[in-house]
PDB file of N, CA and C in Angstrom:
ATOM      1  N   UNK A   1     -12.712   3.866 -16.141  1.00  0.00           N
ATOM      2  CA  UNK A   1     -13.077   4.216 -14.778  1.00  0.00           C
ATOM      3  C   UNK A   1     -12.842   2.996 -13.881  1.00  0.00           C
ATOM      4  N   UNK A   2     -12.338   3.364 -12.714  1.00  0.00           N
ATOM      5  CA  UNK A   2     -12.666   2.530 -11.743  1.00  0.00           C
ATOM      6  C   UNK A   2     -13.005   2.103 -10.279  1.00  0.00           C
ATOM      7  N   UNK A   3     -13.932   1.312  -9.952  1.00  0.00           N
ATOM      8  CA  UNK A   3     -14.907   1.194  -9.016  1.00  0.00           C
ATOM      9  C   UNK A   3     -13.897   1.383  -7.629  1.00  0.00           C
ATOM     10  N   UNK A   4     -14.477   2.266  -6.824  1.00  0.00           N
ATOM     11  CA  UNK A   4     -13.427   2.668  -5.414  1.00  0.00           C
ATOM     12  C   UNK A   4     -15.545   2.842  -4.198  1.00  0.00           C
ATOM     13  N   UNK A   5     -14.976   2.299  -3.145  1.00  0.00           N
ATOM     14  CA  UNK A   5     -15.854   2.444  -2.070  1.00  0.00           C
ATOM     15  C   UNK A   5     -16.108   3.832  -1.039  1.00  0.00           C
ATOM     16  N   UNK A   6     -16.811   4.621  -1.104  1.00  0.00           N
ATOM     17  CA  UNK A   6     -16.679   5.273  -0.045  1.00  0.00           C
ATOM     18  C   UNK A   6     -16.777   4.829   1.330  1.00  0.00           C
ATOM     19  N   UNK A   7     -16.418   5.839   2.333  1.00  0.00           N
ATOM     20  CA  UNK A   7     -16.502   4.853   3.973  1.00  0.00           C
ATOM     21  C   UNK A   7     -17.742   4.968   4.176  1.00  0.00           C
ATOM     22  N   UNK A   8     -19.110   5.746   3.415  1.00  0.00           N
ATOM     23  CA  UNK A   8     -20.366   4.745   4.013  1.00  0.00           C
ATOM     24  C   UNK A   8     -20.846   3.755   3.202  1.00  0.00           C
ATOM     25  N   UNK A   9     -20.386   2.992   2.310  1.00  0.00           N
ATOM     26  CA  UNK A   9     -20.774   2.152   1.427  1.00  0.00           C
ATOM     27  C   UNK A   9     -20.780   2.034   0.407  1.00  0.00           C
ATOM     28  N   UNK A  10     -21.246   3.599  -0.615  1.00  0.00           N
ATOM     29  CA  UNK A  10     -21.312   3.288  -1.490  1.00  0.00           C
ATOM     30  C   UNK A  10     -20.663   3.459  -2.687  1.00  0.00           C
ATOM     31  N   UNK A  11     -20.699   2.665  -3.423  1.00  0.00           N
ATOM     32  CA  UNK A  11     -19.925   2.946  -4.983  1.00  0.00           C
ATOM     33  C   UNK A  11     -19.655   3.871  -5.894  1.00  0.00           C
ATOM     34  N   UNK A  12     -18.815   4.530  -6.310  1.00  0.00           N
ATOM     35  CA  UNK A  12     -18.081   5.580  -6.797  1.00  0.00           C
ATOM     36  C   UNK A  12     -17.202   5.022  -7.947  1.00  0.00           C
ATOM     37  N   UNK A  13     -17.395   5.417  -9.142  1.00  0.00           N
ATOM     38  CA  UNK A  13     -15.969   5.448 -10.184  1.00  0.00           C
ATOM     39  C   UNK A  13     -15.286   6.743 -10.216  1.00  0.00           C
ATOM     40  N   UNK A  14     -14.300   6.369 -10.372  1.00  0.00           N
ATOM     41  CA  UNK A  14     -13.106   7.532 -10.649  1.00  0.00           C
ATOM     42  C   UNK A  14     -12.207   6.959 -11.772  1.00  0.00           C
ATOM     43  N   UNK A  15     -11.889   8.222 -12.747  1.00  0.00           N
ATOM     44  CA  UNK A  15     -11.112   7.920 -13.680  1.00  0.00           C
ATOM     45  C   UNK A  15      -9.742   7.892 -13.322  1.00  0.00           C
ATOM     46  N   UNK A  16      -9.086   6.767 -13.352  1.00  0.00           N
ATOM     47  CA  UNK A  16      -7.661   6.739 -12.461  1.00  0.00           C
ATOM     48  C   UNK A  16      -6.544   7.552 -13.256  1.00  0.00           C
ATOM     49  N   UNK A  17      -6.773   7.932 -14.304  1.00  0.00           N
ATOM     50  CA  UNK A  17      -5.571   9.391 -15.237  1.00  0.00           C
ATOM     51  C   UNK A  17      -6.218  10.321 -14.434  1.00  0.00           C
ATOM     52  N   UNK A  18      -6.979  10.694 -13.568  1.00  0.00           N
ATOM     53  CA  UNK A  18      -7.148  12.012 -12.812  1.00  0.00           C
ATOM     54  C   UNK A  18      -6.802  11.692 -11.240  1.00  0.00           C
ATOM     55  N   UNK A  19      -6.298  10.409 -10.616  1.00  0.00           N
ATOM     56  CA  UNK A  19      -5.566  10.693  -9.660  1.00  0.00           C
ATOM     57  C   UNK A  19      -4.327  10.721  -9.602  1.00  0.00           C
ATOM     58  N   UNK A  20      -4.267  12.327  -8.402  1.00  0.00           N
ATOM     59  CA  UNK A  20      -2.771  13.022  -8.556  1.00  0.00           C
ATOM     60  C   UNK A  20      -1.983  11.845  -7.098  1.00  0.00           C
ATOM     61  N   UNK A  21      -2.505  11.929  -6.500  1.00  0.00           N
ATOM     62  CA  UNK A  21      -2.007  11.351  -5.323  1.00  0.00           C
ATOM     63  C   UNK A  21      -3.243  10.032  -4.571  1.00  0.00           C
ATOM     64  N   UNK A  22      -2.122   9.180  -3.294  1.00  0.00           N
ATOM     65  CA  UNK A  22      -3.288   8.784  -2.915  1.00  0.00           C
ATOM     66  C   UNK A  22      -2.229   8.702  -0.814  1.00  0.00           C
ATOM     67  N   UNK A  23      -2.759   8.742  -0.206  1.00  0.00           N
ATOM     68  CA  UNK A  23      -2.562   8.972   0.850  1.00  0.00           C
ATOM     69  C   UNK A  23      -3.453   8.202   2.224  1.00  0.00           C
ATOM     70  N   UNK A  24      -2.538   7.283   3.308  1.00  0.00           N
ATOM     71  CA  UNK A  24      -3.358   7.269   3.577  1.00  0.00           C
ATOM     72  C   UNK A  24      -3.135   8.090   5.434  1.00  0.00           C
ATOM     73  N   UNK A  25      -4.819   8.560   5.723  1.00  0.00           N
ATOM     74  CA  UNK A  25      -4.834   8.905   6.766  1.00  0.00           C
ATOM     75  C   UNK A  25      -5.517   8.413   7.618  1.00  0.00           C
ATOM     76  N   UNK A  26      -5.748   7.689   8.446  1.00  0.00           N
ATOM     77  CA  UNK A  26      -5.567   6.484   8.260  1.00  0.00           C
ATOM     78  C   UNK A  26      -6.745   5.922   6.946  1.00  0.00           C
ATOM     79  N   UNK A  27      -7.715   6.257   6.644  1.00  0.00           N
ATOM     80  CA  UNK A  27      -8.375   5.434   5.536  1.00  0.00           C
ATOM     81  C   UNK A  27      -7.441   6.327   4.375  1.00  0.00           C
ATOM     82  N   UNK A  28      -7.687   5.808   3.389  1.00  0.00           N
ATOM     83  CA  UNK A  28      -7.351   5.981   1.759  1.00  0.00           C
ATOM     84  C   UNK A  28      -7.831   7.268   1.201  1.00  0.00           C
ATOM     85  N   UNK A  29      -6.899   8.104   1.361  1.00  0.00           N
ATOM     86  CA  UNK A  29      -7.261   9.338   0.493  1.00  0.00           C
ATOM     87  C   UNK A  29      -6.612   9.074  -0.907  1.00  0.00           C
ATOM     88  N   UNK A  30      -7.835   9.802  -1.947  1.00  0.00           N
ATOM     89  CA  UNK A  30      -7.345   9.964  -3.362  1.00  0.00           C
ATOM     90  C   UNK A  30      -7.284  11.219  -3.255  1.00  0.00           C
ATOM     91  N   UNK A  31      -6.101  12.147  -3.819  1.00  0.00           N
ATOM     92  CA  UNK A  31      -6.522  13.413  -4.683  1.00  0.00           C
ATOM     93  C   UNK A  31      -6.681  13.734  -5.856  1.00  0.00           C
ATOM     94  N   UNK A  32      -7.236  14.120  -6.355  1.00  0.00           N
ATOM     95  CA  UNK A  32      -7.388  14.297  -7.885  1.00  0.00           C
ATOM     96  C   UNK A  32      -6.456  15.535  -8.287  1.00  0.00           C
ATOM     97  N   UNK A  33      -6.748  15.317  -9.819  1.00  0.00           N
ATOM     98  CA  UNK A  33      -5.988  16.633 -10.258  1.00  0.00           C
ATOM     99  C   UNK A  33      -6.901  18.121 -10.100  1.00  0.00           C
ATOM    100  N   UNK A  34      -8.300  17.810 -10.230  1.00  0.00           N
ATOM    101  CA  UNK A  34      -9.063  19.133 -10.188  1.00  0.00           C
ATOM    102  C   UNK A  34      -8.662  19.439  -8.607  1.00  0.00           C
ATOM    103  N   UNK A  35      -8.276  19.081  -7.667  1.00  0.00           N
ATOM    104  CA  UNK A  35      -8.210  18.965  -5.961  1.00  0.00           C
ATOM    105  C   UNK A  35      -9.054  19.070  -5.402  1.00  0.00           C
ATOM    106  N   UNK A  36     -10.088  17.773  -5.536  1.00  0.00           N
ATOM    107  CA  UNK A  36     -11.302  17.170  -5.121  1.00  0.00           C
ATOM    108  C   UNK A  36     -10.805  15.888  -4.596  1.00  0.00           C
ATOM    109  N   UNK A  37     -10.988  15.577  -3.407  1.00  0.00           N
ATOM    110  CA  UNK A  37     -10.550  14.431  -2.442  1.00  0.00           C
ATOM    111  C   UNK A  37     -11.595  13.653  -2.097  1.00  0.00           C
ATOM    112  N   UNK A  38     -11.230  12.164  -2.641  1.00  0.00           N
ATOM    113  CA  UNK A  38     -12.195  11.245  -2.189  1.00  0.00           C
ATOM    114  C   UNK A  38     -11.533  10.223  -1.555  1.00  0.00           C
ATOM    115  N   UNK A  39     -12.426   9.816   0.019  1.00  0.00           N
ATOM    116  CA  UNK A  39     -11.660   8.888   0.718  1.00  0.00           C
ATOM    117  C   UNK A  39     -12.702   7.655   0.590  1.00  0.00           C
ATOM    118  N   UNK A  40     -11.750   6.303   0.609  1.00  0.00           N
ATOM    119  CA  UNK A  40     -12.057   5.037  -0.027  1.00  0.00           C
ATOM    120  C   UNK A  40     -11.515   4.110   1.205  1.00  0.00           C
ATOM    121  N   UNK A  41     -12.400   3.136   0.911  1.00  0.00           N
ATOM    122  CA  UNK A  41     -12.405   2.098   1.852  1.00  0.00           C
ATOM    123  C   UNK A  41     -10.999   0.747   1.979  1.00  0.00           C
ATOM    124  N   UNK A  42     -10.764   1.149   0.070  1.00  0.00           N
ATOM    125  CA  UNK A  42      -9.797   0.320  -0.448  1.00  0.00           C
ATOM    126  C   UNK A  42      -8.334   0.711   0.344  1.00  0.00           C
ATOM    127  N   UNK A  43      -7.416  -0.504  -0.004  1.00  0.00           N
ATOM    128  CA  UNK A  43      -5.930  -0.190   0.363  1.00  0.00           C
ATOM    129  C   UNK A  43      -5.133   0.558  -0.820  1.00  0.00           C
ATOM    130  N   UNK A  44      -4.433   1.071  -0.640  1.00  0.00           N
ATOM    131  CA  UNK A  44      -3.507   1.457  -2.072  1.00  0.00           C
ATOM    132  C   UNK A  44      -3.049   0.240  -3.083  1.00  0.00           C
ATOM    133  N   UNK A  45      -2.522  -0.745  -2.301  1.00  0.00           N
ATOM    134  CA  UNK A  45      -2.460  -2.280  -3.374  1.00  0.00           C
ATOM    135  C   UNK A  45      -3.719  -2.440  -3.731  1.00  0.00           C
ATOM    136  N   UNK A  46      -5.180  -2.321  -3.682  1.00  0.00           N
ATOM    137  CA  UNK A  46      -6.202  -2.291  -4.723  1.00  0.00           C
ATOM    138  C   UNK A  46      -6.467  -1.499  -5.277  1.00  0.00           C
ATOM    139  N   UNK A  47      -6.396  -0.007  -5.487  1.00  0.00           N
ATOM    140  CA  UNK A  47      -6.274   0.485  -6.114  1.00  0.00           C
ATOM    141  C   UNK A  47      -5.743   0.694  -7.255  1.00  0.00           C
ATOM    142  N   UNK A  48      -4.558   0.237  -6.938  1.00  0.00           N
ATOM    143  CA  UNK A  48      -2.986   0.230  -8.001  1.00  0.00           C
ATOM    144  C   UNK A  48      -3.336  -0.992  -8.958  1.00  0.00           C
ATOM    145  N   UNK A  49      -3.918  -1.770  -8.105  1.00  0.00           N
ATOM    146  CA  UNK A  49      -4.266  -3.197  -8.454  1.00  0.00           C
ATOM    147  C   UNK A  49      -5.813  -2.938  -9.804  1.00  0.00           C
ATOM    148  N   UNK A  50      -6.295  -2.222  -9.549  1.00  0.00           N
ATOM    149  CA  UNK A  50      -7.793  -1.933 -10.150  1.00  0.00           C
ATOM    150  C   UNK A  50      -7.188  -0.758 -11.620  1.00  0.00           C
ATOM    151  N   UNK A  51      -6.121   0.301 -11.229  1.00  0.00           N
ATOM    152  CA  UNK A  51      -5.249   0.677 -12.089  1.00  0.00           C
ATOM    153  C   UNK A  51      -4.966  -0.232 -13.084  1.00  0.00           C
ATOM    154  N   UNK A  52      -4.357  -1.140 -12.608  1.00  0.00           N
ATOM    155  CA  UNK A  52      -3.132  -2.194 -14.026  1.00  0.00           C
ATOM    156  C   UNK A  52      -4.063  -2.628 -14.577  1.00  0.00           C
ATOM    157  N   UNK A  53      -5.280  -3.565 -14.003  1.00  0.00           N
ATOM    158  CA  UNK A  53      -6.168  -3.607 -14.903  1.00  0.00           C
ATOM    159  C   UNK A  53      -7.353  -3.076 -16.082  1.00  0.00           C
ATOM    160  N   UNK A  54      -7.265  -1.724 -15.355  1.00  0.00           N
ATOM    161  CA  UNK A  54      -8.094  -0.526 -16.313  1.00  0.00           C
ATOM    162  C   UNK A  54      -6.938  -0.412 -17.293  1.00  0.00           C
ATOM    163  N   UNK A  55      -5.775  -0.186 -17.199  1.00  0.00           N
ATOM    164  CA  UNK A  55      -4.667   0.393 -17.850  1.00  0.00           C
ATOM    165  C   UNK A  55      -4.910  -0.744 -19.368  1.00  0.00           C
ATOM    166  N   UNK A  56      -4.924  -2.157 -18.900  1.00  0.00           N
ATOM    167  CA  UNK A  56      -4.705  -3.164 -19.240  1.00  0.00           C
ATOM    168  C   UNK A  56      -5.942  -3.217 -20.292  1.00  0.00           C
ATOM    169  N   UNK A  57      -7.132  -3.428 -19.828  1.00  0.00           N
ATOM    170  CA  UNK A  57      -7.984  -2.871 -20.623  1.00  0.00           C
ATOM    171  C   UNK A  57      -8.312  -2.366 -21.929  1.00  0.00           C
ATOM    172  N   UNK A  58      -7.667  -0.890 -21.851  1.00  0.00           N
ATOM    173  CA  UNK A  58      -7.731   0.031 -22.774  1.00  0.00           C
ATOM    174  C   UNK A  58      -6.660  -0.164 -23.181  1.00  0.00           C
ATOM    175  N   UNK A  59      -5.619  -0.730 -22.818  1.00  0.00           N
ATOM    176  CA  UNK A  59      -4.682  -1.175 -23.984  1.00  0.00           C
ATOM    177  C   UNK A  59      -3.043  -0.152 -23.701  1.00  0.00           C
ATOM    178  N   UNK A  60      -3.244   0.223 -22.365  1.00  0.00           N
ATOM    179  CA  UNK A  60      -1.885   0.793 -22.164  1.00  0.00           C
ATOM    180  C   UNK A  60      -1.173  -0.489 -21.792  1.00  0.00           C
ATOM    181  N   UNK A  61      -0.163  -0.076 -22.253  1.00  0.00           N
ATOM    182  CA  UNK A  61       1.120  -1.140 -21.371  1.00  0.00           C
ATOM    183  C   UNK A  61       2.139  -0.546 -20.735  1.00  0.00           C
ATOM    184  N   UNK A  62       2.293  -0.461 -19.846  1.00  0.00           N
ATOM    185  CA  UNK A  62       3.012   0.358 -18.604  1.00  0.00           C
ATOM    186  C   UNK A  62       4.547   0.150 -19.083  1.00  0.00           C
ATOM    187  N   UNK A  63       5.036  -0.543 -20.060  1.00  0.00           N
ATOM    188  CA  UNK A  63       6.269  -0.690 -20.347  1.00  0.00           C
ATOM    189  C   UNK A  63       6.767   0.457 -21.404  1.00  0.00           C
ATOM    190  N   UNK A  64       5.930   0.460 -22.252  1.00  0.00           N
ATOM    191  CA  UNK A  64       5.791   1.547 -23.087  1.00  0.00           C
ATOM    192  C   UNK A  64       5.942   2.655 -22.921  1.00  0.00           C
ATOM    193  N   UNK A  65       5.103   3.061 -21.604  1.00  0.00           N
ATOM    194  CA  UNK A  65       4.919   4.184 -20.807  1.00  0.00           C
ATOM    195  C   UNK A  65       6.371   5.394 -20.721  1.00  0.00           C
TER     196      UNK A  65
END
């Protein structure tokens, strides 16, 4: 999981294998795969950024991929 902000403050995990998309309008939309939308305070480079390291983590290696 990983830690994403909502726009009133508070803290939220999301499992990043369940986001389908991320968009922004102007704040940071995620969509998920169930198509449940959560908007985040973060930029897409932290996100992506919070990604490689979850990925990293558990032991994916994006090369592999």
């Amino acid at each position: 999981m990983i830690e994403v902000t909502r726009l009133n403050g508070k803290k939220y995990w999301v499992n990043p294998h369940q986001i389908e998309t991320m968009e922004c309008r102007p704040d940071l939309t995620l969509t998920m795969l169930s198509g449940k939308s959560v908007v985040v305070k973060e930029t897409p480079e932290e996100i992506i950024s919070r990604i490689v390291e979850y990925r990293k983590k558990i032991g994916i290696n994006s090369q592999d991929d």
